[in-house]
PDB file of N, CA and C in Angstrom:
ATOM      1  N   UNK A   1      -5.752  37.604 -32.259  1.00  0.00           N
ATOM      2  CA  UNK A   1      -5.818  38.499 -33.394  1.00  0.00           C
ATOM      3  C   UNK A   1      -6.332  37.740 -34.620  1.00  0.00           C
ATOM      4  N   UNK A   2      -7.142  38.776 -35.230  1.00  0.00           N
ATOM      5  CA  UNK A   2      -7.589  37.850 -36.717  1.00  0.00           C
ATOM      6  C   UNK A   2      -7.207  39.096 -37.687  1.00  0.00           C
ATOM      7  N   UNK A   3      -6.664  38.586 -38.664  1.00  0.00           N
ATOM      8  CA  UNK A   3      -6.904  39.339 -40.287  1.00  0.00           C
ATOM      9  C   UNK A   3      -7.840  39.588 -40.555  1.00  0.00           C
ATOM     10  N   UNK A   4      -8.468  40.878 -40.773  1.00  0.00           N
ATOM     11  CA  UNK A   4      -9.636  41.018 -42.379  1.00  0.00           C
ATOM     12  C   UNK A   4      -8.787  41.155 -43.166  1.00  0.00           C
ATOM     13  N   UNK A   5      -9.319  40.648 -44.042  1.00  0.00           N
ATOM     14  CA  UNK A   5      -9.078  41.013 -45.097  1.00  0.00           C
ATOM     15  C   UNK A   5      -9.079  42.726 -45.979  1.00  0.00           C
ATOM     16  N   UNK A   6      -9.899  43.213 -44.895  1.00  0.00           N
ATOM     17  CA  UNK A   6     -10.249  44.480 -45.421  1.00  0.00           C
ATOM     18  C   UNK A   6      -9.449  45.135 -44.576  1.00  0.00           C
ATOM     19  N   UNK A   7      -9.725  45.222 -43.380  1.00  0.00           N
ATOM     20  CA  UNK A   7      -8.556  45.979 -42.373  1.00  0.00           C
ATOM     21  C   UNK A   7      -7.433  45.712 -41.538  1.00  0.00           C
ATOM     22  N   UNK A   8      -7.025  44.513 -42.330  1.00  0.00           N
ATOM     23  CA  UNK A   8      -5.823  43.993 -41.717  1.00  0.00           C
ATOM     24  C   UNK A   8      -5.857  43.639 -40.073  1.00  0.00           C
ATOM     25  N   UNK A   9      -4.868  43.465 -39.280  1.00  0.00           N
ATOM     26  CA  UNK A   9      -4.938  42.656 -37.953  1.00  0.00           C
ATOM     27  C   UNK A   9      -6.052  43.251 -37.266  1.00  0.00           C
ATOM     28  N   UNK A  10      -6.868  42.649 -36.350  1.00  0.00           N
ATOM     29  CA  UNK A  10      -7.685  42.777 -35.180  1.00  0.00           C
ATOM     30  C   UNK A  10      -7.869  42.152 -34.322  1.00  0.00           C
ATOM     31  N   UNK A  11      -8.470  43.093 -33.178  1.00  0.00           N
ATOM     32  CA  UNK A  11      -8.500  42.124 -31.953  1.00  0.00           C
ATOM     33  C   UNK A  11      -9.849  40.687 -32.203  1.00  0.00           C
ATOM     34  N   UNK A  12      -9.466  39.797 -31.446  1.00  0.00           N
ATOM     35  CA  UNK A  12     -10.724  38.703 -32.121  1.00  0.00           C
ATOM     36  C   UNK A  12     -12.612  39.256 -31.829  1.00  0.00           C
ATOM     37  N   UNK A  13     -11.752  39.699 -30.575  1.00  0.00           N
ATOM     38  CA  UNK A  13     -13.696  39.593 -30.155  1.00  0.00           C
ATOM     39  C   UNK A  13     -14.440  41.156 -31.204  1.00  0.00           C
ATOM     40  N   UNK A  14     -13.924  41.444 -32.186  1.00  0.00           N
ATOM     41  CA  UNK A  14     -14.372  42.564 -32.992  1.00  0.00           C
ATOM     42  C   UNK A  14     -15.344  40.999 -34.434  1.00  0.00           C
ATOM     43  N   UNK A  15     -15.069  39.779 -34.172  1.00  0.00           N
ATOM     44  CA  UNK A  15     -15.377  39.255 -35.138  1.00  0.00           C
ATOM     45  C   UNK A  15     -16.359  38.064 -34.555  1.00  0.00           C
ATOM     46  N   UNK A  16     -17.404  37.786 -35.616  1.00  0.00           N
ATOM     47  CA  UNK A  16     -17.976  36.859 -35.094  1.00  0.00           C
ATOM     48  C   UNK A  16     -18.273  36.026 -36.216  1.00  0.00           C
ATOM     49  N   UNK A  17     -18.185  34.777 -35.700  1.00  0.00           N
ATOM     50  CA  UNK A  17     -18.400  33.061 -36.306  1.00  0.00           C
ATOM     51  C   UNK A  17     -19.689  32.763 -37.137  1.00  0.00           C
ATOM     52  N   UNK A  18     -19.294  32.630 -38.466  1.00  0.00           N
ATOM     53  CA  UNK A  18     -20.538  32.219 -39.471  1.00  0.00           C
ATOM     54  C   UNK A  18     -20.586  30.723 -39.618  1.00  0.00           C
ATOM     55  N   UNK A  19     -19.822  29.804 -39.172  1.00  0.00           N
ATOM     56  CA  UNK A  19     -20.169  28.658 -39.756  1.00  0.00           C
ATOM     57  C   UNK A  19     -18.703  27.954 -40.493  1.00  0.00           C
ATOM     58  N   UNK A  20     -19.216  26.638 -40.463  1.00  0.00           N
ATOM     59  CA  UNK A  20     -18.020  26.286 -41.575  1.00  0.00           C
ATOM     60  C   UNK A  20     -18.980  26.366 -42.726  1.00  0.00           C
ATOM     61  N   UNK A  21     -18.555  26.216 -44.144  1.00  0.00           N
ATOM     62  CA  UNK A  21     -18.227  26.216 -44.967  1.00  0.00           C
ATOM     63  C   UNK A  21     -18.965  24.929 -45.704  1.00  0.00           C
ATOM     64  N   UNK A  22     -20.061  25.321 -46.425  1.00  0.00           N
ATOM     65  CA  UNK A  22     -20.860  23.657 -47.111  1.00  0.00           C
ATOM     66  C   UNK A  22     -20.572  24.117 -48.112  1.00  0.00           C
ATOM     67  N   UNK A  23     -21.247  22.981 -48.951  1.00  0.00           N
ATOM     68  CA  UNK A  23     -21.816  22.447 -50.276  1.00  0.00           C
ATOM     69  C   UNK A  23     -23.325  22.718 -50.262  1.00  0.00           C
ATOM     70  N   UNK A  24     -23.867  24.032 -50.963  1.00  0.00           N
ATOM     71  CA  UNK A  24     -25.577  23.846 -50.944  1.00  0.00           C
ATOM     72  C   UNK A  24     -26.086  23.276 -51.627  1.00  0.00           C
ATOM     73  N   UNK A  25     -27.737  22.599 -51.226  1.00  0.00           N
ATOM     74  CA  UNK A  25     -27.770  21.514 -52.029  1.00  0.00           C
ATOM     75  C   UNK A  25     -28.834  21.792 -53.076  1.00  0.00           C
ATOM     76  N   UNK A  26     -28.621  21.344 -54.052  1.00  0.00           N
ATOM     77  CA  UNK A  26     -29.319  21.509 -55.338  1.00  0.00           C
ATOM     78  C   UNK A  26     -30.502  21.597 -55.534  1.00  0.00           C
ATOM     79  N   UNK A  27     -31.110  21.919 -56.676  1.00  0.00           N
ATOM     80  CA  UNK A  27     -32.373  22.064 -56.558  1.00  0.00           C
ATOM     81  C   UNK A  27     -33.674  20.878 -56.495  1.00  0.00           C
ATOM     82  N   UNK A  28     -32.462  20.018 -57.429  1.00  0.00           N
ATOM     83  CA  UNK A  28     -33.195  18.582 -57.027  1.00  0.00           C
ATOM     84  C   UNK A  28     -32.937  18.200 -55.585  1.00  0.00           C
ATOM     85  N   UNK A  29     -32.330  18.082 -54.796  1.00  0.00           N
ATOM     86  CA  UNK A  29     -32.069  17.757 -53.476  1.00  0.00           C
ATOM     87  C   UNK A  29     -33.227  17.001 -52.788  1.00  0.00           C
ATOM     88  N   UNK A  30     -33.100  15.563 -52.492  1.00  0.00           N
ATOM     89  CA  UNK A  30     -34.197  15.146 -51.362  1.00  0.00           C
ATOM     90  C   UNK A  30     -34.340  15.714 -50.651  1.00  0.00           C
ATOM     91  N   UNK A  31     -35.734  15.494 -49.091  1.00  0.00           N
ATOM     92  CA  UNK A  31     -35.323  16.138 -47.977  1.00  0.00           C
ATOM     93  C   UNK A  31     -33.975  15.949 -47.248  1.00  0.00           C
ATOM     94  N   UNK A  32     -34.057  14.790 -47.481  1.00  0.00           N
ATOM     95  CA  UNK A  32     -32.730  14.349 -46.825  1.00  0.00           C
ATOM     96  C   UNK A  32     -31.023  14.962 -47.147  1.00  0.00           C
ATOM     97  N   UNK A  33     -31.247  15.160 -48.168  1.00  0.00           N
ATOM     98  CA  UNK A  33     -29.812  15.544 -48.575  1.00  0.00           C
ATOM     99  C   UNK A  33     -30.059  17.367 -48.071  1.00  0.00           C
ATOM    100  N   UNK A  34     -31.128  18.017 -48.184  1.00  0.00           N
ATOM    101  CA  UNK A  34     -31.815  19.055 -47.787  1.00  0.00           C
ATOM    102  C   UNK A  34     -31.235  19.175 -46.132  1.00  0.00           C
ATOM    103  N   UNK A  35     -31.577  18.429 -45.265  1.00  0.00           N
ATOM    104  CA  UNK A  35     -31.596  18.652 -43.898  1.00  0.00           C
ATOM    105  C   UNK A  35     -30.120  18.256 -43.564  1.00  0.00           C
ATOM    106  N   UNK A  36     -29.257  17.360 -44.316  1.00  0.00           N
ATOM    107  CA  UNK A  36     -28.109  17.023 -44.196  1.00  0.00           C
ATOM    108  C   UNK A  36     -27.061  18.652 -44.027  1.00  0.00           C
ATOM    109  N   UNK A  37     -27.721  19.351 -45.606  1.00  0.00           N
ATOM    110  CA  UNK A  37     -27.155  20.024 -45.967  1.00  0.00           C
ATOM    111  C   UNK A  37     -26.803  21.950 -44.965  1.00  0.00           C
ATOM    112  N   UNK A  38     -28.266  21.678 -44.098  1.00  0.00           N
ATOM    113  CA  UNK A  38     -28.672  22.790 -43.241  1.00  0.00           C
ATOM    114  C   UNK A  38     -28.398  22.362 -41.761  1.00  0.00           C
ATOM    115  N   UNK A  39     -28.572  20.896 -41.421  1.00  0.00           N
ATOM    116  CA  UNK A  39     -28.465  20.792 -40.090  1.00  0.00           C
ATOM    117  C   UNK A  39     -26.963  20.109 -39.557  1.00  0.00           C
ATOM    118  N   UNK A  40     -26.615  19.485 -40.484  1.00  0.00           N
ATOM    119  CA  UNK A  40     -25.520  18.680 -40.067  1.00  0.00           C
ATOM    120  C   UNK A  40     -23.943  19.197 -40.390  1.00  0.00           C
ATOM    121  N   UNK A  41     -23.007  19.142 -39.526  1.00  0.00           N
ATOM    122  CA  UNK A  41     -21.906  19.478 -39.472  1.00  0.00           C
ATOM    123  C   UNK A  41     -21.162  18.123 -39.080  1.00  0.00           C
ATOM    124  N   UNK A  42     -19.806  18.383 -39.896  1.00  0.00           N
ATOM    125  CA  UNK A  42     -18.653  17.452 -39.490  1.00  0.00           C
ATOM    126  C   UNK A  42     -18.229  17.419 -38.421  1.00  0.00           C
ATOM    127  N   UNK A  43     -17.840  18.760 -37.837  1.00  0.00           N
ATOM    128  CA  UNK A  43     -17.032  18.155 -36.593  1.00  0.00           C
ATOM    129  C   UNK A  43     -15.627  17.819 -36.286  1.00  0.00           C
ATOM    130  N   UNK A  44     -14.941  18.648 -37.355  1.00  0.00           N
ATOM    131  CA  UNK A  44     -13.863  17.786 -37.337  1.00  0.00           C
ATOM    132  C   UNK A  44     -13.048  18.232 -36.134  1.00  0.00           C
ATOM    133  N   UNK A  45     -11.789  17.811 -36.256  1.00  0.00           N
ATOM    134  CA  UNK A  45     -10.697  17.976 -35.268  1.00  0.00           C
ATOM    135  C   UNK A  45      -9.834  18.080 -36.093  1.00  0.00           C
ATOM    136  N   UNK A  46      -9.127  19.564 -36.556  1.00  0.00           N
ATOM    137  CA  UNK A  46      -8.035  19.279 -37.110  1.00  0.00           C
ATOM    138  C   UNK A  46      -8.099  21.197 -38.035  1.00  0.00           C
ATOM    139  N   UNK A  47      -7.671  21.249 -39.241  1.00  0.00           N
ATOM    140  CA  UNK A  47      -8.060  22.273 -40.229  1.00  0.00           C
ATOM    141  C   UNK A  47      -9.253  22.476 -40.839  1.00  0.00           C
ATOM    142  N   UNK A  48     -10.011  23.704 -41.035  1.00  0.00           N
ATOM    143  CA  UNK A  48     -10.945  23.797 -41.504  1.00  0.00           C
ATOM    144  C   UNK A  48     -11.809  25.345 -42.180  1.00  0.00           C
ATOM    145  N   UNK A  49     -12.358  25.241 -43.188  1.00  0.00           N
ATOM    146  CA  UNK A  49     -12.764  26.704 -43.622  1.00  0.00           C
ATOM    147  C   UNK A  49     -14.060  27.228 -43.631  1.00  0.00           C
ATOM    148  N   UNK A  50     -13.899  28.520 -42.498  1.00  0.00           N
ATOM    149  CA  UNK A  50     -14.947  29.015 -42.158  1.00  0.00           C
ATOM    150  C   UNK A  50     -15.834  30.085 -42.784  1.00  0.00           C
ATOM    151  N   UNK A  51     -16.487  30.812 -42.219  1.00  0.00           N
ATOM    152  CA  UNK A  51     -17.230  31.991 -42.419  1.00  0.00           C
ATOM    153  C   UNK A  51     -17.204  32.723 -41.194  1.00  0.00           C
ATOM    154  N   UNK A  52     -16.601  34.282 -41.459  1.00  0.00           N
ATOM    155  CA  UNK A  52     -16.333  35.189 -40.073  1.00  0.00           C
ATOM    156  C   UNK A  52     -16.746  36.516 -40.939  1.00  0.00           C
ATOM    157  N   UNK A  53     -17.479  37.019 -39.834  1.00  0.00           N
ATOM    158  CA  UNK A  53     -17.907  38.549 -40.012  1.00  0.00           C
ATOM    159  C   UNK A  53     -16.832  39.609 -39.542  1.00  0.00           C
ATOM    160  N   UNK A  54     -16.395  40.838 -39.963  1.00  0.00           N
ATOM    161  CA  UNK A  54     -16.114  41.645 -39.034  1.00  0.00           C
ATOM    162  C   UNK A  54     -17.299  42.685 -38.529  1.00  0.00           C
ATOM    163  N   UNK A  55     -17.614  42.057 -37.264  1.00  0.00           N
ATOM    164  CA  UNK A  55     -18.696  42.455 -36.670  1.00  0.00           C
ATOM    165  C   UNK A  55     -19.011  44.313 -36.426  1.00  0.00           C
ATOM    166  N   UNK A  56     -17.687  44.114 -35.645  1.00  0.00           N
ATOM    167  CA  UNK A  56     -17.599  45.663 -35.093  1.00  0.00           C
ATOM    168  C   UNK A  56     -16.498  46.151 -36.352  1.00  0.00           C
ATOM    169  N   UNK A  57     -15.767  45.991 -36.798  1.00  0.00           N
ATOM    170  CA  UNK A  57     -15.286  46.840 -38.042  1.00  0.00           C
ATOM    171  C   UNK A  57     -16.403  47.267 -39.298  1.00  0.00           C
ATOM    172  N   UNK A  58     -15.606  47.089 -40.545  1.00  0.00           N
ATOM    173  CA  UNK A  58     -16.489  46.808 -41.512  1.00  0.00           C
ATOM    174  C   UNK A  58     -17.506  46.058 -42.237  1.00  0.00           C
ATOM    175  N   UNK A  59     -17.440  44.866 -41.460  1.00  0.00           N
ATOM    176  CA  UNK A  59     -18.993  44.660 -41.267  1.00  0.00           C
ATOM    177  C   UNK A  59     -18.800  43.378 -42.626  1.00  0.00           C
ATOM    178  N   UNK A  60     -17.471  43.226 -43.028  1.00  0.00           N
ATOM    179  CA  UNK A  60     -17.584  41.953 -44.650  1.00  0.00           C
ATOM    180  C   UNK A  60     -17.315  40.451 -44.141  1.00  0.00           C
ATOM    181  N   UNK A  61     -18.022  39.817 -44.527  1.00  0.00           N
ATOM    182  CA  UNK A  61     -17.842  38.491 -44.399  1.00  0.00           C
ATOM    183  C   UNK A  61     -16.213  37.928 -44.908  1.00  0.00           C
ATOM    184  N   UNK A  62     -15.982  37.404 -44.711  1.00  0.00           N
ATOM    185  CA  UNK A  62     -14.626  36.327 -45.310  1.00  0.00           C
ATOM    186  C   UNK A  62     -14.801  34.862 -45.084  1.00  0.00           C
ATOM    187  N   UNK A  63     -13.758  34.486 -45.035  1.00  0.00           N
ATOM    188  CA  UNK A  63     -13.354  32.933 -45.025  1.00  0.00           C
ATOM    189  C   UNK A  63     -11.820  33.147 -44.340  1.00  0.00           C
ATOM    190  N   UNK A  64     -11.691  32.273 -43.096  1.00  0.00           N
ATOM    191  CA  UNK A  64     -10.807  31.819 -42.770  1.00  0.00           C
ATOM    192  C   UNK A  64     -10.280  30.053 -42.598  1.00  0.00           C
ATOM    193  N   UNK A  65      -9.478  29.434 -42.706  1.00  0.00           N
ATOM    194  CA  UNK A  65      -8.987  28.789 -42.625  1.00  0.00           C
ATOM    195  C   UNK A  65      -8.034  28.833 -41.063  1.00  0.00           C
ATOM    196  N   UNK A  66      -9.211  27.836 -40.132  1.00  0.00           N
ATOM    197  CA  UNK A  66      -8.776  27.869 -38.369  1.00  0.00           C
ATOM    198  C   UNK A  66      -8.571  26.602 -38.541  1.00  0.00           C
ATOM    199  N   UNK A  67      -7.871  26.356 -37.548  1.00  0.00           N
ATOM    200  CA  UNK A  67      -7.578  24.655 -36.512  1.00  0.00           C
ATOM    201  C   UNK A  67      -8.836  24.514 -35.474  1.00  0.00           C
ATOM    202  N   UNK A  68      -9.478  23.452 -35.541  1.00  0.00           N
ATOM    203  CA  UNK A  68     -10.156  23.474 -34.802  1.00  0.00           C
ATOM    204  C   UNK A  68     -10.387  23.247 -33.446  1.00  0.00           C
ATOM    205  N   UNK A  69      -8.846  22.788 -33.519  1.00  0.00           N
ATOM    206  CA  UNK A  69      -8.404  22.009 -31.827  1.00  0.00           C
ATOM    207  C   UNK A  69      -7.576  23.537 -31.377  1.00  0.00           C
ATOM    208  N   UNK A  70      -6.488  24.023 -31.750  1.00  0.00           N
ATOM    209  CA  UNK A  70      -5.692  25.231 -31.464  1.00  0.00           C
ATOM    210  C   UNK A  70      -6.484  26.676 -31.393  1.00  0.00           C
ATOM    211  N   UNK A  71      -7.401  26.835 -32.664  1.00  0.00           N
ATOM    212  CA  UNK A  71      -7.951  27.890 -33.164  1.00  0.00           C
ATOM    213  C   UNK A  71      -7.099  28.967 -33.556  1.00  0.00           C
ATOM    214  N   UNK A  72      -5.538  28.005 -33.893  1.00  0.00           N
ATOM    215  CA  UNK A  72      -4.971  28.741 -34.585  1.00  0.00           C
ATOM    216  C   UNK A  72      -5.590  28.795 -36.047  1.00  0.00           C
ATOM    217  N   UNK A  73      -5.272  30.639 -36.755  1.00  0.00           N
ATOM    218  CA  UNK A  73      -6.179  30.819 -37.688  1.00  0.00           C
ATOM    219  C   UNK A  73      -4.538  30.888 -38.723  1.00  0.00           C
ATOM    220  N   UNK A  74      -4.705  30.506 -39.697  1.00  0.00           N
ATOM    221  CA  UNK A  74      -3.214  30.352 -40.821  1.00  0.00           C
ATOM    222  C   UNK A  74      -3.511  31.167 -41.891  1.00  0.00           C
ATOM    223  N   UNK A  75      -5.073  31.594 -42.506  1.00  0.00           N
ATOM    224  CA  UNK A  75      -4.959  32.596 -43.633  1.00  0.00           C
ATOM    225  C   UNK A  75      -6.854  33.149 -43.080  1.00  0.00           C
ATOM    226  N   UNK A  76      -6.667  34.312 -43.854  1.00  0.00           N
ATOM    227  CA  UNK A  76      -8.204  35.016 -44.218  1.00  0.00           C
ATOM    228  C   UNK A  76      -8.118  35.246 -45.282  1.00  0.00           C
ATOM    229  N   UNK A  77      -9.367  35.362 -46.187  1.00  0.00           N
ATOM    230  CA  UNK A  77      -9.380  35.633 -47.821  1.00  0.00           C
ATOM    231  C   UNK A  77     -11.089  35.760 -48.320  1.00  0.00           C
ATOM    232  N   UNK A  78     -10.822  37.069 -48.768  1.00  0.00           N
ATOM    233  CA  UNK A  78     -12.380  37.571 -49.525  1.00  0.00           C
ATOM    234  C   UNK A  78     -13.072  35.996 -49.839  1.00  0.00           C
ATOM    235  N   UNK A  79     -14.185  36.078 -50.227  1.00  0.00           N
ATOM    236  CA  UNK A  79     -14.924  34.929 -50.928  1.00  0.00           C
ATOM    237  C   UNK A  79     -14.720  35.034 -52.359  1.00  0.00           C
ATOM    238  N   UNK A  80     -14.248  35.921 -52.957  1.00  0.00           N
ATOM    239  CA  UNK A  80     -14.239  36.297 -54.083  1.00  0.00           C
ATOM    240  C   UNK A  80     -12.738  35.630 -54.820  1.00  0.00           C
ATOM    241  N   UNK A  81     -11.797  35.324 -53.739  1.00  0.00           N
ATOM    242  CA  UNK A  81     -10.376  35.293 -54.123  1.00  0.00           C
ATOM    243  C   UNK A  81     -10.405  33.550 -53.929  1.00  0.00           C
ATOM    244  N   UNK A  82     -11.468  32.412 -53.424  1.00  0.00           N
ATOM    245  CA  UNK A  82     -11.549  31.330 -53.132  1.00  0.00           C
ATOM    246  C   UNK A  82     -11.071  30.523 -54.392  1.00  0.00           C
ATOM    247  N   UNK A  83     -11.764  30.945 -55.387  1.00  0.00           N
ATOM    248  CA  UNK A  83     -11.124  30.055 -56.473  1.00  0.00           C
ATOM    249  C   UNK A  83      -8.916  30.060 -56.652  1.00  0.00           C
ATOM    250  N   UNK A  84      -8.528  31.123 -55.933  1.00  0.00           N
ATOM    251  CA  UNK A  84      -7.202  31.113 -56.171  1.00  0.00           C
ATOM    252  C   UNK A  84      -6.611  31.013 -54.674  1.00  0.00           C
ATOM    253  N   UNK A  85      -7.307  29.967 -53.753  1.00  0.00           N
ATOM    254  CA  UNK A  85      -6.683  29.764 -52.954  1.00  0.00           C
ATOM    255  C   UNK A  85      -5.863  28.247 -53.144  1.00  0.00           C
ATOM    256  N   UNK A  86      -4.366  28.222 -52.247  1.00  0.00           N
ATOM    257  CA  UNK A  86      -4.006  26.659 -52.706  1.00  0.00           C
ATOM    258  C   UNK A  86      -5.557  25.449 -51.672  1.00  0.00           C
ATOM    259  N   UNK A  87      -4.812  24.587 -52.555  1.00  0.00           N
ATOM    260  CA  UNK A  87      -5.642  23.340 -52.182  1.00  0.00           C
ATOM    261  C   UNK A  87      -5.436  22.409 -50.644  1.00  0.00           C
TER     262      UNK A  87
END
């Protein structure tokens, strides 16, 4: 099950995977910091904040915060509400 944010609990496979979560890179940006910024991912093992569609619902992007080893998911939250999430 995942949260929207918009329609509360759902089954998972109604949602699909945007990505984690960068830093875009500026306008000065080398190529390098450029291709860093588009091709490369961390990888981690552990907590991390994503980008999820509700595919087959309403259709809004969010941000969740998954485990990457469990895929236990601990919160969902508009993009809009990011600045008042804890740290």
């Amino acid at each position: 099950m995942i949260t929207c944010p918009n329609c509360g609990p759902r089954e998972a496979l109604e949602f699909s995977f945007g990505g984690e979560t960068t830093k875009r890179a500026g306008p000065t940006a080398t190529d390098r910091e450029l291709a860093a910024a588009l091709y490369f991912r961390r990888n981690i093992d552990g907590w991390q904040t994503e980008w999820w569609v509700h595919q087959s619902g309403c259709l809004a992007w969010f941000l969740a915060e998954r485990h990457t080893t469990t895929n236990e998911i601990r919160r969902t939250y508009r993009p809009e509400d990011r600045e008042a999430s804890p740290a």
